[in-house]
Protein backbone atom coordinates (compact mmCIF):
# COMPACT_ATOMS: atom_id res chain seq x y z
CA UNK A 1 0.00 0.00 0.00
CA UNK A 2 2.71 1.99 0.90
CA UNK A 3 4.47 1.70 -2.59
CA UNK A 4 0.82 2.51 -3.85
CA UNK A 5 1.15 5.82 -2.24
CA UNK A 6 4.76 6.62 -2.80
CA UNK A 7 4.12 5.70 -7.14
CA UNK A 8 0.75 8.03 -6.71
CA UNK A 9 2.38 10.69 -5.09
CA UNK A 10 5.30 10.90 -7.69
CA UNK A 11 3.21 11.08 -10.90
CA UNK A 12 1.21 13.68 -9.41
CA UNK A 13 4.35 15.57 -8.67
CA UNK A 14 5.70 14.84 -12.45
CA UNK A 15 2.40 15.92 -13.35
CA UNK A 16 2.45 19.62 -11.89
CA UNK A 17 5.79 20.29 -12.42
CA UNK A 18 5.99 22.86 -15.04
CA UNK A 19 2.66 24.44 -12.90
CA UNK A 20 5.31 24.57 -9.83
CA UNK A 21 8.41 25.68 -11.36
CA UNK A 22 9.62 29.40 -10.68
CA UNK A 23 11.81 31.41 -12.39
CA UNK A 24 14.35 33.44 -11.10
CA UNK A 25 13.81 37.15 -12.75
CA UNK A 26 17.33 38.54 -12.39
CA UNK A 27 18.50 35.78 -14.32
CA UNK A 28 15.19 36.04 -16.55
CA UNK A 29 15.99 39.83 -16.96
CA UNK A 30 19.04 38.24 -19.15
CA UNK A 31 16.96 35.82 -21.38
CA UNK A 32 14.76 39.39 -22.14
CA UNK A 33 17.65 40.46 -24.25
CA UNK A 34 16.48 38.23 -26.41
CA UNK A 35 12.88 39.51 -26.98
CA UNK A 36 14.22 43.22 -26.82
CA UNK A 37 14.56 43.67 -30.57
CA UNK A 38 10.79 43.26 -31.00
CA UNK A 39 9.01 43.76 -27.65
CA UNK A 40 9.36 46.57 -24.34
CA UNK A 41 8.60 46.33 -20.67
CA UNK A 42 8.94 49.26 -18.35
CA UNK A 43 7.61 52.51 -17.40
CA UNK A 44 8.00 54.19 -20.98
CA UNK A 45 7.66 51.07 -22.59
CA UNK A 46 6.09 51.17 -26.39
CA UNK A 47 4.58 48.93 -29.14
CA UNK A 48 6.92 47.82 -31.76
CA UNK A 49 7.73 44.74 -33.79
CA UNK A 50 5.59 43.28 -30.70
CA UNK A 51 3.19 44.57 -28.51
CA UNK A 52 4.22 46.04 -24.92
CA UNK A 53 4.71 43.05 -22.93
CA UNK A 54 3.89 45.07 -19.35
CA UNK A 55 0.88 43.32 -17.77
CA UNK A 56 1.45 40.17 -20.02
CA UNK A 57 0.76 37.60 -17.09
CA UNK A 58 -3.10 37.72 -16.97
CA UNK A 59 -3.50 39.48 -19.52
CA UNK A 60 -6.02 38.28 -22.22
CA UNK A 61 -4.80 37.73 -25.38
CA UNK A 62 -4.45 40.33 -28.42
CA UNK A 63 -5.57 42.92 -25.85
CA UNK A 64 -2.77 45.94 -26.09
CA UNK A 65 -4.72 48.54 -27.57
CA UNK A 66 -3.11 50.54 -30.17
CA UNK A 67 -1.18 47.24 -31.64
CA UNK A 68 -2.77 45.45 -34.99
CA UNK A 69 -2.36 41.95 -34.19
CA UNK A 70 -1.54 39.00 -36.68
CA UNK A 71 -4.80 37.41 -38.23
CA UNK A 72 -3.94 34.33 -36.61
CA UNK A 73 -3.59 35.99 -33.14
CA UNK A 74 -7.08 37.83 -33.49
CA UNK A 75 -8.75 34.39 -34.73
CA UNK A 76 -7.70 33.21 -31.63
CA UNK A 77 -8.95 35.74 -29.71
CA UNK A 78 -12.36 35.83 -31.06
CA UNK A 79 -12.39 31.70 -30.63
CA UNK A 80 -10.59 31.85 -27.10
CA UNK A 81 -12.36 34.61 -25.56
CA UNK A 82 -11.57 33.16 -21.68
CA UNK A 83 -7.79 33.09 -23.24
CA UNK A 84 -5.52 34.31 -20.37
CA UNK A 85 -1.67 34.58 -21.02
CA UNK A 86 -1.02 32.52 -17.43
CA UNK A 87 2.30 30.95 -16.80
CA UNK A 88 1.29 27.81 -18.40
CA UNK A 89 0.11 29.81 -21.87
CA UNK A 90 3.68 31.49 -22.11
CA UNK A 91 5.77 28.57 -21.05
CA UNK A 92 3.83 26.79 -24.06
CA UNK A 93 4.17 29.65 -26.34
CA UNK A 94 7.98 30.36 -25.73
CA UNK A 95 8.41 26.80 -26.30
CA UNK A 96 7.72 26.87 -30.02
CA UNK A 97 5.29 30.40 -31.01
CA UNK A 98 4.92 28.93 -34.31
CA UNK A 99 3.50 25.54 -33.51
CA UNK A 100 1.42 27.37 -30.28
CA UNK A 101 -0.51 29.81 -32.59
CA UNK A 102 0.07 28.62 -36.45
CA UNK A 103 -0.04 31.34 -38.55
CA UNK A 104 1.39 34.24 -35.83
CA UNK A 105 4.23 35.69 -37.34
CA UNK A 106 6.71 35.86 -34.70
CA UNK A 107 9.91 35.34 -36.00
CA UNK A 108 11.69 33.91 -32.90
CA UNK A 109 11.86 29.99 -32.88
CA UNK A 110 11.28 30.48 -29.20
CA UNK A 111 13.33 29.56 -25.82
CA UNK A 112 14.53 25.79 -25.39
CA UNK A 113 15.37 25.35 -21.80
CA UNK A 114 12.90 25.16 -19.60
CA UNK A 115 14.64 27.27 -16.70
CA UNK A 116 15.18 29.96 -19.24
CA UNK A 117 11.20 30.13 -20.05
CA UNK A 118 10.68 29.83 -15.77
CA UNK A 119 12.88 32.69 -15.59
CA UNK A 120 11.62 35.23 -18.59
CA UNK A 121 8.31 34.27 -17.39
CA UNK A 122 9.02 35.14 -13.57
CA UNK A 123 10.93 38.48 -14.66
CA UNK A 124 7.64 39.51 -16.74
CA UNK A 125 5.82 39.01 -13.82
CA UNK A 126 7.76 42.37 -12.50
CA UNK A 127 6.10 44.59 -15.02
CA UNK A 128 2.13 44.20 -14.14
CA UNK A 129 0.03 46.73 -14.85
C-alpha cells in the first residue's frame, strides 16, 4: 500500500511540475535580451515589432490597444475569448510560437530550456500593470 502511495504521489508531482516551477527574474531579466529587438517592458515602454509586454501575465490575449495583431492571433482571440496569457500559456508559447498559434508571425523559434522560459516568465511578472 505503501508503494501505492509513494508511485501516486510521484506522478502527481511529475504531473504539476511545469505548474510549480519558478523562475528566477534577475536571471530572466538576461533571457529578455532576447525579446528586446521586437518587444518593451517598463515605465515608458512602447509597441513595436511586438506589442508592450507590461501586464502580459493575466492578460487576455491580443488585448494591447493601439497594436494590430496578426490574423492568426485575433482568430484566436475571437475563438478563445476566456484566453488568459497565465504561466502555463507562455511557457507553451515560448516553447515553439509557431507551432502554439500557427499562422502568428513571430519570428523567434522560441526559448529551449525550460529554466530559461521559468525565468523570462518570472521576470515579466515584474512589469504588471
Amino acid at each position: 500500500m505503501k508503494r501505492l502511495v509513494s508511485v501516486a504521489a510521484i506522478a502527481v508531482l511529475a504531473m504539476t511540475g511545469a505548474a510549480l516551477a519558478e523562475g528566477d527574474a534577475k536571471k530572466g531579466e538576461k533571457v529578455f535580451k532576447k525579446c528586446k529587438a521586437c518587444h518593451q517592458v517598463g515605465e515608458k515602454a512602447k509597441n513595436k515589432v511586438g506589442p508592450i509586454l507590461n501586464g502580459i501575465v493575466g492578460r487576455k490575449i491580443a488585448s494591447v490597444e493601439g497594436f494590430k495583431y496578426s490574423k492568426a492571433f485575433t482568430e484566436k482571440a475571437e475563438a478563445e475569448a476566456d484566453f488568459v496569457w497565465n504561466a502555463d500559456n507562455l511557457h507553451a508559447y515560448l516553447t515553439k510560437p509557431k507551432k502554439f498559434i500557427k499562422g502568428n508571425k513571430m519570428a523567434f523559434a522560441g526559448l529551449k530550456k525550460e529554466k530559461d522560459r521559468d525565468n523570462v516568465i518570472e521576470y515579466l511578472k515584474g512589469f504588471a500593470e
